[in-house]
C-alpha atoms as a PDB file:
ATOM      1  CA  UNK A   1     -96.135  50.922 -39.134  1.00  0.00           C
ATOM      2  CA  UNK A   2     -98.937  53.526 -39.021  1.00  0.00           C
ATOM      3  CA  UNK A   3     -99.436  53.397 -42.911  1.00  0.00           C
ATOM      4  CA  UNK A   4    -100.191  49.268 -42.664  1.00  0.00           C
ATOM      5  CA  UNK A   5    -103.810  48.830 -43.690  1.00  0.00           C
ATOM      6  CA  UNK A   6    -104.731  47.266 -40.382  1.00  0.00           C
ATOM      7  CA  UNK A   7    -103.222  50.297 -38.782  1.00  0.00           C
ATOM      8  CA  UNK A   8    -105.165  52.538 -40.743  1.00  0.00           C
ATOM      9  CA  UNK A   9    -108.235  51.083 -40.661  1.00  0.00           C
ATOM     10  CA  UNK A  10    -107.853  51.394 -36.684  1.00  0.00           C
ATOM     11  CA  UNK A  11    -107.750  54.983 -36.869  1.00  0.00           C
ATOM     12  CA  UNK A  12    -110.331  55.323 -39.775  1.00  0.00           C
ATOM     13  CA  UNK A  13    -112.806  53.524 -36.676  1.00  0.00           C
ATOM     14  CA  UNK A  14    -111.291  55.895 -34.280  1.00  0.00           C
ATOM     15  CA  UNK A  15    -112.046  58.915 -37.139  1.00  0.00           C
ATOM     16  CA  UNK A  16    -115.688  57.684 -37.033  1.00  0.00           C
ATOM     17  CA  UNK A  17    -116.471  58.720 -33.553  1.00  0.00           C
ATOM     18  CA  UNK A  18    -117.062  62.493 -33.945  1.00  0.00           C
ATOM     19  CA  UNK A  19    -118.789  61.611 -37.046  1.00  0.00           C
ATOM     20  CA  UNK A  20    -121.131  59.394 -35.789  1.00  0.00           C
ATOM     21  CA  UNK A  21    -121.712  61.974 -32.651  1.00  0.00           C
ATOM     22  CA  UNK A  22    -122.969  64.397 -34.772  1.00  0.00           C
ATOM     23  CA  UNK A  23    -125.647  62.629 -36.727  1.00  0.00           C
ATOM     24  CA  UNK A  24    -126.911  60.861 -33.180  1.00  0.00           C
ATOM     25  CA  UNK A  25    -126.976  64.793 -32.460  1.00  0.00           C
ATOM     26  CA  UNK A  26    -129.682  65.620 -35.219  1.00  0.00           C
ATOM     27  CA  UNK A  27    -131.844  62.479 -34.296  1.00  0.00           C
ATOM     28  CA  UNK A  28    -133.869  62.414 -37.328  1.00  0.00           C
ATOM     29  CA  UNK A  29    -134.601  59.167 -38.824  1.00  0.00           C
ATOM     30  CA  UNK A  30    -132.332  59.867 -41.420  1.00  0.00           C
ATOM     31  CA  UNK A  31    -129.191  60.359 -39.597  1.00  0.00           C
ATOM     32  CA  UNK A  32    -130.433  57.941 -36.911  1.00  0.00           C
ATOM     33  CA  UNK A  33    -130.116  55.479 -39.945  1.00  0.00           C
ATOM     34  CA  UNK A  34    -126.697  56.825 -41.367  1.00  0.00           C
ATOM     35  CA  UNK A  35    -125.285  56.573 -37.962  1.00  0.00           C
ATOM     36  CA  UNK A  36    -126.453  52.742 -37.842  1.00  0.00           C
ATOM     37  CA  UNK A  37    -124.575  51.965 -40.803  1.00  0.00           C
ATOM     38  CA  UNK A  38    -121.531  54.177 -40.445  1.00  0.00           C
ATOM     39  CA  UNK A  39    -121.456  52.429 -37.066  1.00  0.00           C
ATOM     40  CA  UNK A  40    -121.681  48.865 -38.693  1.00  0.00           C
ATOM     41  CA  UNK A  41    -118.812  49.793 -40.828  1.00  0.00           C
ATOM     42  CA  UNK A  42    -117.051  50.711 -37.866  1.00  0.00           C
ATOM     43  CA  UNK A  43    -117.556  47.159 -36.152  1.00  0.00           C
ATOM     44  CA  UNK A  44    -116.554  45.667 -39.322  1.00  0.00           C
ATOM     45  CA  UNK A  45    -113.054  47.256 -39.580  1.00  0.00           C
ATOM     46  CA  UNK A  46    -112.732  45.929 -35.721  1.00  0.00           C
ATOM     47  CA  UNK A  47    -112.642  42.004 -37.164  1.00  0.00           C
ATOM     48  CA  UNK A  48    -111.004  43.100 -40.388  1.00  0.00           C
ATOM     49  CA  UNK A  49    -107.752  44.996 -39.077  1.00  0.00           C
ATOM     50  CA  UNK A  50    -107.085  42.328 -37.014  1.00  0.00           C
ATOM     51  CA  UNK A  51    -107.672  39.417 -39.836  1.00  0.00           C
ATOM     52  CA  UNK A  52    -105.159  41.251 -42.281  1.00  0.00           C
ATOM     53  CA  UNK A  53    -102.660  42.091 -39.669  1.00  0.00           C
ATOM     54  CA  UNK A  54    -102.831  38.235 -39.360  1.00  0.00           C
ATOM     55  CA  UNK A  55    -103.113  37.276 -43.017  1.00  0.00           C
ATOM     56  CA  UNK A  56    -100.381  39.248 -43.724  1.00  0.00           C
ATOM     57  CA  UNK A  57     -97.883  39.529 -40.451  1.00  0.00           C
ATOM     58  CA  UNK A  58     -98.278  43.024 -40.658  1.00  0.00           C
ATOM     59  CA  UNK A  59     -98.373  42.749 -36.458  1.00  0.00           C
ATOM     60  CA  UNK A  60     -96.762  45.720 -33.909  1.00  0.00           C
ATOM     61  CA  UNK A  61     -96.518  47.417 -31.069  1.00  0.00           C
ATOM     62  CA  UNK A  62     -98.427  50.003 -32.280  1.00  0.00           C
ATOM     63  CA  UNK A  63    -101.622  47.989 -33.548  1.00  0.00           C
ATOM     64  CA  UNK A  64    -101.618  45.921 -30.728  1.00  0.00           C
ATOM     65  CA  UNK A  65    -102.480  49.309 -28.304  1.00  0.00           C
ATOM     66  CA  UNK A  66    -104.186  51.309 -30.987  1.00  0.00           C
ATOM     67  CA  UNK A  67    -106.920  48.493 -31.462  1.00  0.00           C
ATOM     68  CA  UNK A  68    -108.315  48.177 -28.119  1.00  0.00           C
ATOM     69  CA  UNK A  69    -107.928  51.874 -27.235  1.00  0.00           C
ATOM     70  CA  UNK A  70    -109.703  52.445 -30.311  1.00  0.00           C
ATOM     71  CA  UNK A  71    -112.297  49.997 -28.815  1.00  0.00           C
ATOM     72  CA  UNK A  72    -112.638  51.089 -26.191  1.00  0.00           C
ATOM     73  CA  UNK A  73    -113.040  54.884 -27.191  1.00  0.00           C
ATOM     74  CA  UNK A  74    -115.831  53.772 -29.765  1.00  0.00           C
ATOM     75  CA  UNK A  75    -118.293  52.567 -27.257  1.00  0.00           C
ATOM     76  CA  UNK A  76    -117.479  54.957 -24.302  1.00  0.00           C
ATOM     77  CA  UNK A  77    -117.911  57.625 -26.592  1.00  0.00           C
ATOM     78  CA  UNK A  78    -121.429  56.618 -27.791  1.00  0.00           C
ATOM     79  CA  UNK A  79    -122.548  55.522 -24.772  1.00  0.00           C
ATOM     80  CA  UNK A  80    -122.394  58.256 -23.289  1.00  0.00           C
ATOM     81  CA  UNK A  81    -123.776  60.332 -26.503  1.00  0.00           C
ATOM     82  CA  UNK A  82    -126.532  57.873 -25.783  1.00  0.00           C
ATOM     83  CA  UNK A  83    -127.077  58.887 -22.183  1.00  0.00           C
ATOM     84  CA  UNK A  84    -126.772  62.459 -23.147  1.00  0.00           C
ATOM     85  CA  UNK A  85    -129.380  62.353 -25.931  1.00  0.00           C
ATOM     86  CA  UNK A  86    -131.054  60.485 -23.620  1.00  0.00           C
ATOM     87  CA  UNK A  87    -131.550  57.034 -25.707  1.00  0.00           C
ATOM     88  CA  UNK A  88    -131.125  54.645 -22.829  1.00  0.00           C
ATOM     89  CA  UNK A  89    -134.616  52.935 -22.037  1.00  0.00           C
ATOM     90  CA  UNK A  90    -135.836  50.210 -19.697  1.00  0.00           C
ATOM     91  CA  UNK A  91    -132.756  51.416 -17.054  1.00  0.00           C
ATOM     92  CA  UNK A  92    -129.778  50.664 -19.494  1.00  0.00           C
ATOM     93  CA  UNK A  93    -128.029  53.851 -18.069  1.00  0.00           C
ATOM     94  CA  UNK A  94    -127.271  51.724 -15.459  1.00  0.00           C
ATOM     95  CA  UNK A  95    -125.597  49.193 -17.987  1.00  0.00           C
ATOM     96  CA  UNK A  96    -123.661  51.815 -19.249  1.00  0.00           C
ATOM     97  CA  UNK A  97    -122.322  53.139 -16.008  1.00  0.00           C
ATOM     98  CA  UNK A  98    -121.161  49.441 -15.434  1.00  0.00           C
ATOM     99  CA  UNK A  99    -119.863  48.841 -18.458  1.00  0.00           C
ATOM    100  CA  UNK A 100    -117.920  51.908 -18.259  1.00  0.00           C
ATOM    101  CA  UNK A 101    -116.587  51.424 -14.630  1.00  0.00           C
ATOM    102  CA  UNK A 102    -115.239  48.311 -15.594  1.00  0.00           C
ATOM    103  CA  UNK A 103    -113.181  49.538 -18.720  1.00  0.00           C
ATOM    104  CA  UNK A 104    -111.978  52.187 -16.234  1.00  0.00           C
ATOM    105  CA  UNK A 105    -110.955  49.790 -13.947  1.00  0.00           C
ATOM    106  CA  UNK A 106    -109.584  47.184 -16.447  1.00  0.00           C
ATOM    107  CA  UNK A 107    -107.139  50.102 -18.114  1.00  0.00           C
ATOM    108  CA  UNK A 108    -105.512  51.379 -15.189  1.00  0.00           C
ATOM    109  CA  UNK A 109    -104.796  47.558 -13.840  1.00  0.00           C
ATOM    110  CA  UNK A 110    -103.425  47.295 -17.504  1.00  0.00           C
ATOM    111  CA  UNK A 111    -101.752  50.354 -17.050  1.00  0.00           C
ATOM    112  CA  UNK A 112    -100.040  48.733 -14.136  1.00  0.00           C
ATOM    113  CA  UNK A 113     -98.762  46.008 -14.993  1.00  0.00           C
ATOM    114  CA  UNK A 114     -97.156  47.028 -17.659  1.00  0.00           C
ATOM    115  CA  UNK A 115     -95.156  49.489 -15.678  1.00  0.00           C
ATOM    116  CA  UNK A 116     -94.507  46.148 -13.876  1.00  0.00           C
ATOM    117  CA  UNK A 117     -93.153  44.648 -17.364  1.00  0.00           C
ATOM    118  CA  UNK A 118     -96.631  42.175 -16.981  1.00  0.00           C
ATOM    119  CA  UNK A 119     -99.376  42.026 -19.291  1.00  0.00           C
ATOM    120  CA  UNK A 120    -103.288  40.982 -18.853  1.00  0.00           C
ATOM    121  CA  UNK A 121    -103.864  39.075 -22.451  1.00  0.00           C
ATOM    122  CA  UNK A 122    -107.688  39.401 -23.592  1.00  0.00           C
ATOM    123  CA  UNK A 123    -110.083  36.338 -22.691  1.00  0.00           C
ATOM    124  CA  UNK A 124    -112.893  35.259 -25.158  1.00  0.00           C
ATOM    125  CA  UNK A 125    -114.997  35.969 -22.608  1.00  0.00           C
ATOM    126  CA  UNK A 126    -114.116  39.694 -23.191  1.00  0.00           C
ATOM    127  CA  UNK A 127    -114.551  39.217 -26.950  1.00  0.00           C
ATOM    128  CA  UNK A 128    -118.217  38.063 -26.119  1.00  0.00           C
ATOM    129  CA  UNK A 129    -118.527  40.807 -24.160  1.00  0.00           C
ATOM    130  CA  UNK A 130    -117.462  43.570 -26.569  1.00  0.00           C
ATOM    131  CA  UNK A 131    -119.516  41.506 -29.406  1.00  0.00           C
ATOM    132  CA  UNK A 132    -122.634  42.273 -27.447  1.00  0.00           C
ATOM    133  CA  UNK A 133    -122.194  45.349 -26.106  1.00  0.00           C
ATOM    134  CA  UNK A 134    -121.326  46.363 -30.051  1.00  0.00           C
ATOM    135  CA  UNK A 135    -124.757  44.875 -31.211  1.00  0.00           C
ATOM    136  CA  UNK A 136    -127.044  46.547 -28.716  1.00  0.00           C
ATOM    137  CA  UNK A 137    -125.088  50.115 -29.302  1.00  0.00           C
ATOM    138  CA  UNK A 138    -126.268  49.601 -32.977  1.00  0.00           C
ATOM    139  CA  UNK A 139    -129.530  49.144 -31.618  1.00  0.00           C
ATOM    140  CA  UNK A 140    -129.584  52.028 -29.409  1.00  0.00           C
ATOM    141  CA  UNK A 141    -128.154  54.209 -32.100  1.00  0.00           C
ATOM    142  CA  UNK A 142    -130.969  52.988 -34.722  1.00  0.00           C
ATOM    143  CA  UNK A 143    -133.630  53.744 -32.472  1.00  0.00           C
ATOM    144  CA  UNK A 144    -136.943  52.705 -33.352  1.00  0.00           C
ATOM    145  CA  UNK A 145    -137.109  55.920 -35.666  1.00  0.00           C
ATOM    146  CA  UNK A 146    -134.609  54.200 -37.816  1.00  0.00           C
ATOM    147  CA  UNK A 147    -136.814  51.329 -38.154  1.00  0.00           C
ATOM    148  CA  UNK A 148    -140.338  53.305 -39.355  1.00  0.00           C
ATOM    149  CA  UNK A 149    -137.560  54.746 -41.474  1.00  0.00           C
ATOM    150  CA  UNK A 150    -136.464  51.693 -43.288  1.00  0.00           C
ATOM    151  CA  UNK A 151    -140.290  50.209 -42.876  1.00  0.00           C
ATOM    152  CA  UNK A 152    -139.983  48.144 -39.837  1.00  0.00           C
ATOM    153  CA  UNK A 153    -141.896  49.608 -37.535  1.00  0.00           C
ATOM    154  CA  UNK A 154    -142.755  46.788 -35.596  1.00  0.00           C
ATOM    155  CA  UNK A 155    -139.026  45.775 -34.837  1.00  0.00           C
ATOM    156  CA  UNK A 156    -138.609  47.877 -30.512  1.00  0.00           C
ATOM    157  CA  UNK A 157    -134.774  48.596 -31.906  1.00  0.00           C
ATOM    158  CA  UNK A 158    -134.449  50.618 -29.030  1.00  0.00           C
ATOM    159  CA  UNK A 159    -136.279  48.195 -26.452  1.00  0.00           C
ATOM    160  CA  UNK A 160    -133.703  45.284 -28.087  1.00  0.00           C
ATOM    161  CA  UNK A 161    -130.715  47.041 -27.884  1.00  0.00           C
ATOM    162  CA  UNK A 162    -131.352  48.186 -24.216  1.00  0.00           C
ATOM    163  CA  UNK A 163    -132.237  44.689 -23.430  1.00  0.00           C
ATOM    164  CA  UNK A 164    -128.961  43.223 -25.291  1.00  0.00           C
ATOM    165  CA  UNK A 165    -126.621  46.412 -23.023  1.00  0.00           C
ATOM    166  CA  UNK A 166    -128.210  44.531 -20.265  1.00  0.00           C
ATOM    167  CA  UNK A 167    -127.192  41.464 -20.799  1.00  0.00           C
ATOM    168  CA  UNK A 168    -123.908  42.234 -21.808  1.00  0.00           C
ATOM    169  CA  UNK A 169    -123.330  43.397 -18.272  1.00  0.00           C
ATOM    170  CA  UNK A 170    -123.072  39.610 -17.072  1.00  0.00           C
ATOM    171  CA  UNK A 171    -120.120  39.430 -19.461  1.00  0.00           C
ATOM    172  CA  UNK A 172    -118.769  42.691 -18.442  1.00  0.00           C
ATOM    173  CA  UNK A 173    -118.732  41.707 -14.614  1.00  0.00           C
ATOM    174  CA  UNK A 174    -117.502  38.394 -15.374  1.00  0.00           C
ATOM    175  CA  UNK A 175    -114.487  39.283 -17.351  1.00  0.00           C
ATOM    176  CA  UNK A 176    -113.647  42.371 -15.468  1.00  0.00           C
ATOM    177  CA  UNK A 177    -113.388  40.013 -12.535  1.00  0.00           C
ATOM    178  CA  UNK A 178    -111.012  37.466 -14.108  1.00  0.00           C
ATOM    179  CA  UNK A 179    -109.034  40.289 -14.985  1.00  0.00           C
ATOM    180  CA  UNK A 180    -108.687  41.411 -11.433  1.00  0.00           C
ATOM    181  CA  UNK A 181    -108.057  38.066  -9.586  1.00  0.00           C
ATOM    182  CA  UNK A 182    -105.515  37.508 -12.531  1.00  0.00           C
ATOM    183  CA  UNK A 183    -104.002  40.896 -11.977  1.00  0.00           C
ATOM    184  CA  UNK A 184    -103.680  40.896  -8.058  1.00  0.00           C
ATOM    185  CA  UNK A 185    -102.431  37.136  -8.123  1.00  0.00           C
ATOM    186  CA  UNK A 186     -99.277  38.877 -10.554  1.00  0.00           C
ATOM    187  CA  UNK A 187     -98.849  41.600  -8.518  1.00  0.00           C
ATOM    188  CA  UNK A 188     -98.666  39.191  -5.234  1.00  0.00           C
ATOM    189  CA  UNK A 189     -96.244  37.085  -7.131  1.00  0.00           C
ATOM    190  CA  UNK A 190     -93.979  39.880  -7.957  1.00  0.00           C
ATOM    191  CA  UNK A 191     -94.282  41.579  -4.729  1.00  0.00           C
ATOM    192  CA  UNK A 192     -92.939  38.210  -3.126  1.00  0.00           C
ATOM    193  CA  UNK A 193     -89.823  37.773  -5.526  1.00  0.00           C
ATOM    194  CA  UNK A 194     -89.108  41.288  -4.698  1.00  0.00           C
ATOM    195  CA  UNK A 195     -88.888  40.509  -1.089  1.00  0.00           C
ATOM    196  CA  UNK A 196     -87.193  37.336  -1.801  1.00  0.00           C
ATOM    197  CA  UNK A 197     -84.242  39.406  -3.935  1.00  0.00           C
ATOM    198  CA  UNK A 198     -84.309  42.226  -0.750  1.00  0.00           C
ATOM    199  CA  UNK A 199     -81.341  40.599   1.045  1.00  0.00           C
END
């Protein structure tokens, strides 16, 4: 149900995008830093909604596509507030125009299958890959004004989480790819039991 805590806490991280928008809007080293940890609480509800909904059997139809939508919408939302404020170094635009190509592609083969009563179940390898690409957007979203802020000012924060986007793309590739071998080999198998039952 939508009022299970899992459930809510998935749409408390969805709740947190415009929010965290807006202070990467000011860029000041303040809200640069409030948007770092607003953000971290954000990731955190990602492993916690889906450790209670276990704890407790609290599972459904409705958490099960709310959590990786809301996924999904977290980091394709700030990456591209990062490319529009312009916090990208070393080339990570390009990252981002990967990554986001390949959640593109991933949700409409998802979208197809299930219209074909199939589903695509997520690989570890995509866990690592949204792991990652969660770090470095903290990075990015810190900036290296958050560290002078907080009295680091030798930590690149912005130089690391570029870096991390970056390598996150290997992940991103990889995964995508498994996704659509594995989706193409289902859609040839149905196709030929369709033919089969065509008399």
């Amino acid at each position: 149900m939508l009022t299970d805590l899992p459930n809510i806490l998935t749409l408390l991280r969805i709740g947190s995008i415009p929010v965290l928008v807006g202070l990467m809007a000011f860029h000041s080293p303040l809200t640069d830093t409030i948007a770092c940890v607003l953000y971290a609480a954000a990731c955190i509800t990602d492993y916690l909604d889906g450790a209670l909904a276990r704890r407790w059997h609290q599972f459904s139809e409705l958490g099960r596509m709310m959590d990786p939508i809301a996924d999904k919408l977290l980091v394709g939302a700030l990456l591209l507030a990062l490319a529009g404020f312009d916090h990208l170094p070393l080339y990570s635009l390009y990252a981002a125009i990967i990554i986001m190509l390949r959640e593109i592609l991933v949700s409409g083969l998802r979208e197809y299958m299930a219209s074909q009563r199939e589903t695509l179940p997520s690989t570890r390898l995509a866990k690592w890959k949204t792991g990652i690409q969660m770090v470095a957007i903290g990075f990015l979203i810190a900036g290296d004004d958050t560290a002078i802020f907080l009295h680091i000012p030798f930590l690149p924060a912005a130089k690391i989480g570029a870096c991390m986007l970056w390598i996150s793309v290997i992940p991103t590739v990889l995964s995508g790819w498994g996704y659509l071998t594995a989706g193409f080999a289902r859609m040839t198998r149905h196709e030929g039991k369709a033919t089969k039952a065509t008399p």
